[in-house]
N, C-alpha and C. Protein backbone atom coordinates (compact mmCIF):
# COMPACT_ATOMS: atom_id res chain seq x y z
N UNK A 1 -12.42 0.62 -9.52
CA UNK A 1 -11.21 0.34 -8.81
C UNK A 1 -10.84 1.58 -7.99
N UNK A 2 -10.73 1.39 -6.71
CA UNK A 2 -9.65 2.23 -5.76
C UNK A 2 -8.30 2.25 -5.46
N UNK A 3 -7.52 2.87 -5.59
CA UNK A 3 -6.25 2.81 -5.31
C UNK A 3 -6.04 3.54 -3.75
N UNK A 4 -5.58 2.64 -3.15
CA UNK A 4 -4.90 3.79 -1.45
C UNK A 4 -4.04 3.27 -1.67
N UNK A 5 -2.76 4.24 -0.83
CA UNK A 5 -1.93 4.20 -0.16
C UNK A 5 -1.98 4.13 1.32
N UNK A 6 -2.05 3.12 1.75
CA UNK A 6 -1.99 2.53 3.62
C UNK A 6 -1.58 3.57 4.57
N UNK A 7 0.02 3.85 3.92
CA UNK A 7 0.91 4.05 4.64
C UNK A 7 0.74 5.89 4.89
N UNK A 8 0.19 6.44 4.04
CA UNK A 8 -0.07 7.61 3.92
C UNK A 8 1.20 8.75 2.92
N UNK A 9 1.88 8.11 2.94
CA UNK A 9 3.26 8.71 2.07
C UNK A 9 4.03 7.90 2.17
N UNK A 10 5.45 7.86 1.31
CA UNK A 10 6.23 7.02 0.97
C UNK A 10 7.35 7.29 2.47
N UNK A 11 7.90 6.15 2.03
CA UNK A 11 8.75 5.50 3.25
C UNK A 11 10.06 4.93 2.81
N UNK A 12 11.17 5.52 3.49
CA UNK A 12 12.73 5.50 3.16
C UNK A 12 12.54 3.53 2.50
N UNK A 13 13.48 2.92 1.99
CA UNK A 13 13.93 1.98 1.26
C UNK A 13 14.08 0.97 3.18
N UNK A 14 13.02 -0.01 2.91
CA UNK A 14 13.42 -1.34 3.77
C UNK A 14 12.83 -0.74 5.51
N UNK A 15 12.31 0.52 5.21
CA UNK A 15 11.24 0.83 6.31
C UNK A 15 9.97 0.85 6.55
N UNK A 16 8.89 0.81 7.22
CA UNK A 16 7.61 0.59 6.91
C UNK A 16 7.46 1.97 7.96
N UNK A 17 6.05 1.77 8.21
CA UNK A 17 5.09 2.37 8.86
C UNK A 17 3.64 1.77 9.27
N UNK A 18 3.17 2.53 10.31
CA UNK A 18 1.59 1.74 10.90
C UNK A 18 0.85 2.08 9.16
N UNK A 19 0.38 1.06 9.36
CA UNK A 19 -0.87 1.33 8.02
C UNK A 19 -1.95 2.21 8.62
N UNK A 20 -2.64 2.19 7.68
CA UNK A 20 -3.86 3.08 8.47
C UNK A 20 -5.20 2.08 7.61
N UNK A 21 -6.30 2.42 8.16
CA UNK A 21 -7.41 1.47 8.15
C UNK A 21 -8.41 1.35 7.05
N UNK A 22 -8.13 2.48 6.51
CA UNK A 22 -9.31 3.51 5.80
C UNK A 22 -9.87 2.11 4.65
N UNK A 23 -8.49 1.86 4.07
CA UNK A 23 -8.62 0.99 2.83
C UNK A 23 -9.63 0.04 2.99
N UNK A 24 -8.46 -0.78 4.26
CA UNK A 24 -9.46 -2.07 4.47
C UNK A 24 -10.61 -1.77 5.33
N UNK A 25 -11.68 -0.85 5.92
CA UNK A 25 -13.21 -0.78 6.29
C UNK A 25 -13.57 -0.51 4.55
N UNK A 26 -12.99 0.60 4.04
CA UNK A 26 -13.78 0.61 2.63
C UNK A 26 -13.73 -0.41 1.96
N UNK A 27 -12.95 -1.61 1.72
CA UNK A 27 -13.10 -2.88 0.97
C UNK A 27 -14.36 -3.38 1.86
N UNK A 28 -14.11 -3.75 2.93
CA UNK A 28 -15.32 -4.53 3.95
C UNK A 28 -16.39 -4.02 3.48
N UNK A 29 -16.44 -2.69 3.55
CA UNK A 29 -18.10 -2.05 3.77
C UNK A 29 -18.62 -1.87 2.15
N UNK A 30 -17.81 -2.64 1.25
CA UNK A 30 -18.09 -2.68 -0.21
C UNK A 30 -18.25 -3.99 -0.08
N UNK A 31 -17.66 -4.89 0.74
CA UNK A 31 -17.94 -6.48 0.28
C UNK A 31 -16.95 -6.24 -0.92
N UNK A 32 -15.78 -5.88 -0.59
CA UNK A 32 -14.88 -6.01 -1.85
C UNK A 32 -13.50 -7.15 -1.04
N UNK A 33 -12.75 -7.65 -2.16
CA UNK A 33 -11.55 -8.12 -1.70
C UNK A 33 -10.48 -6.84 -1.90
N UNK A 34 -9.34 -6.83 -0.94
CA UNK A 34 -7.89 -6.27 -1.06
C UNK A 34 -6.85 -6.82 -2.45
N UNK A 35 -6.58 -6.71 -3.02
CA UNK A 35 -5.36 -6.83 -3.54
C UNK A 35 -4.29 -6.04 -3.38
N UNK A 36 -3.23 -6.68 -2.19
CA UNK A 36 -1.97 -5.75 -2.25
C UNK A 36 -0.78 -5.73 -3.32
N UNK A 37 -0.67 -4.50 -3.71
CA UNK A 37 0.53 -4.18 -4.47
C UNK A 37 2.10 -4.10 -3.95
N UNK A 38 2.49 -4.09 -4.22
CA UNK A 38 4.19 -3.52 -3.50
C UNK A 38 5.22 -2.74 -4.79
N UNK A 39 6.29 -1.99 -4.35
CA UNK A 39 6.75 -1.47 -5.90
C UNK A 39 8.05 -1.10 -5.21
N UNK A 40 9.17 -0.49 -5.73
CA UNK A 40 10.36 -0.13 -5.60
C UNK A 40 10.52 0.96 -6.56
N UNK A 41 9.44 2.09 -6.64
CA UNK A 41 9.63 3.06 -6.91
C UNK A 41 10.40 4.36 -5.89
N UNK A 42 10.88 4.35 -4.67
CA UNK A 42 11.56 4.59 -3.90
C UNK A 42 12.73 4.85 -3.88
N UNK A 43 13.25 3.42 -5.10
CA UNK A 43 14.71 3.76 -5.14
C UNK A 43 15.07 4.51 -6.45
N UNK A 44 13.81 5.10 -7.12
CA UNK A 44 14.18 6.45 -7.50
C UNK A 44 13.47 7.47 -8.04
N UNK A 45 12.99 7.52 -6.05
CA UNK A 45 12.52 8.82 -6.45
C UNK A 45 12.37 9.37 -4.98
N UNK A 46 12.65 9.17 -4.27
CA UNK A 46 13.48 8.31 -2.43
C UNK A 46 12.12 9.93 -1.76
N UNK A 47 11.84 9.31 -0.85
CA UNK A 47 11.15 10.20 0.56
C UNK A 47 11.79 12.06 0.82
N UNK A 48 11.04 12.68 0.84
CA UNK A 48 12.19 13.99 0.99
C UNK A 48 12.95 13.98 -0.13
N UNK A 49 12.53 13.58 -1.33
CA UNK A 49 13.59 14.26 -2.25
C UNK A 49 13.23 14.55 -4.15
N UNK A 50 13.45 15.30 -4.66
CA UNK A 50 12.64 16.34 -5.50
C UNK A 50 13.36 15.54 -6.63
N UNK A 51 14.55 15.06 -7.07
CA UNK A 51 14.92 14.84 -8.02
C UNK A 51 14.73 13.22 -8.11
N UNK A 52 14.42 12.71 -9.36
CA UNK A 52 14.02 11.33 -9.77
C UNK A 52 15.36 10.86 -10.29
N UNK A 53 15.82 9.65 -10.30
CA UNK A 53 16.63 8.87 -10.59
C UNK A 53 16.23 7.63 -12.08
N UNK A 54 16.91 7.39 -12.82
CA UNK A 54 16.36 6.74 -14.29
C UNK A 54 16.47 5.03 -13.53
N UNK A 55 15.29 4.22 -13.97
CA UNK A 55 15.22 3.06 -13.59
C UNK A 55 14.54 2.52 -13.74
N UNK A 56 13.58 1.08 -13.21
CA UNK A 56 12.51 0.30 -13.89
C UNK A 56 11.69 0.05 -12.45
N UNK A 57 10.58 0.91 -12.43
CA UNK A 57 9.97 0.51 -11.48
C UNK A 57 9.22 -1.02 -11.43
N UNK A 58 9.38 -1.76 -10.66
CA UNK A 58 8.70 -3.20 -10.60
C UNK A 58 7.53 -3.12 -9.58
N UNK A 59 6.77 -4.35 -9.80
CA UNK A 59 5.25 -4.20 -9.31
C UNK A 59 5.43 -5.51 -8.36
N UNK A 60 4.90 -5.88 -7.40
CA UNK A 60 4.54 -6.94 -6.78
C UNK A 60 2.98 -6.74 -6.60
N UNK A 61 2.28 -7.75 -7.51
CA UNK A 61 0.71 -8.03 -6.73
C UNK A 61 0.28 -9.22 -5.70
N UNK A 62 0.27 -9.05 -4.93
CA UNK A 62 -0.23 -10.81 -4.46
C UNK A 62 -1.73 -10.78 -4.46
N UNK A 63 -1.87 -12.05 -3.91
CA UNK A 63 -3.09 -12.37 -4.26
C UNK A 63 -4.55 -11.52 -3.40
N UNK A 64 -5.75 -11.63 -3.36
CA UNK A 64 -6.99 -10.72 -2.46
C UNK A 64 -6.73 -11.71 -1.73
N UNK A 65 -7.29 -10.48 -0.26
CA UNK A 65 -7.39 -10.87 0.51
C UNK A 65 -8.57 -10.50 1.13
N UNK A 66 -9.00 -10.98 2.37
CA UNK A 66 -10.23 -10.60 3.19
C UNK A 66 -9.81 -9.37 4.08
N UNK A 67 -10.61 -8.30 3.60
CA UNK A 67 -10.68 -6.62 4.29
C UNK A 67 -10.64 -7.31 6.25
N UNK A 68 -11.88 -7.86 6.15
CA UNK A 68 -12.55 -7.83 7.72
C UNK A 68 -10.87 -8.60 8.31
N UNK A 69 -10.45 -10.03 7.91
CA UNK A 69 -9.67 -10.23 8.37
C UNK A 69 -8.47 -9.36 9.17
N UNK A 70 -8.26 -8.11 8.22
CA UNK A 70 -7.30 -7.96 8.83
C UNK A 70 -7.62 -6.21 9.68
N UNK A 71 -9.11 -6.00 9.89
CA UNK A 71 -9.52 -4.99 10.70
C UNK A 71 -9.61 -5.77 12.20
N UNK A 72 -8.74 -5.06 12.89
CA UNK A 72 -8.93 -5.30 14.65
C UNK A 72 -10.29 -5.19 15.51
N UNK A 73 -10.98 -4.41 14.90
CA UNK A 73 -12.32 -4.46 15.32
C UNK A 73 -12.95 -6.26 15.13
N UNK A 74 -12.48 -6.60 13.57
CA UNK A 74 -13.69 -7.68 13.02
C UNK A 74 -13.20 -8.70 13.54
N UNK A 75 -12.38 -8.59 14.19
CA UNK A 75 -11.79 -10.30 14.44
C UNK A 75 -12.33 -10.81 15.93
C-alpha cells in the first residue's frame, strides 16, 4: 500500500487545491486502482498552525477508481 497526499500539504477547512499527478501515473503504471480517502483532521490541527485541538478525526473512503481515467494525458 501507498499512501499520497495529492494536494501536497494540508489546506484551510472547505478549500482545495490543484492536485498533483504523481499518485494517479503511479497507480496506472502499477495497474493499480485509486482509493480516495477524505478526513477532517484540519479542524484540529488547521494549516499554519502548531497547536492541535482535542477531537475525532473521521475518515471518508469511497470507492477505486481508474488512475488512467482521471490522467489528462490518458483520456
Amino acid at each position: 500500500m501507498v499512501i499520497i497526499f495529492p494536494e501536497g500539504t494540508r489546506v484551510a477547512r472547505g478549500q482545495t487545491r490543484k492536485y498533483g499527478l504523481s499518485g494517479a501515473l503511479l497507480a496506472e503504471a502499477a495497474a493499480r486502482l485509486v482509493v480516495p480517502v477524505s478526513h477532517n483532521a484540519g479542524d484540529f490541527w488547521p494549516r499554519r498552525g502548531i497547536m492541535k485541538k482535542p477531537g475525532t478525526v473521521r475518515l471518508i473512503i469511497g470507492e477505486p477508481i481508474q488512475a488512467a481515467a482521471k490522467i489528462p494525458s490518458a483520456q
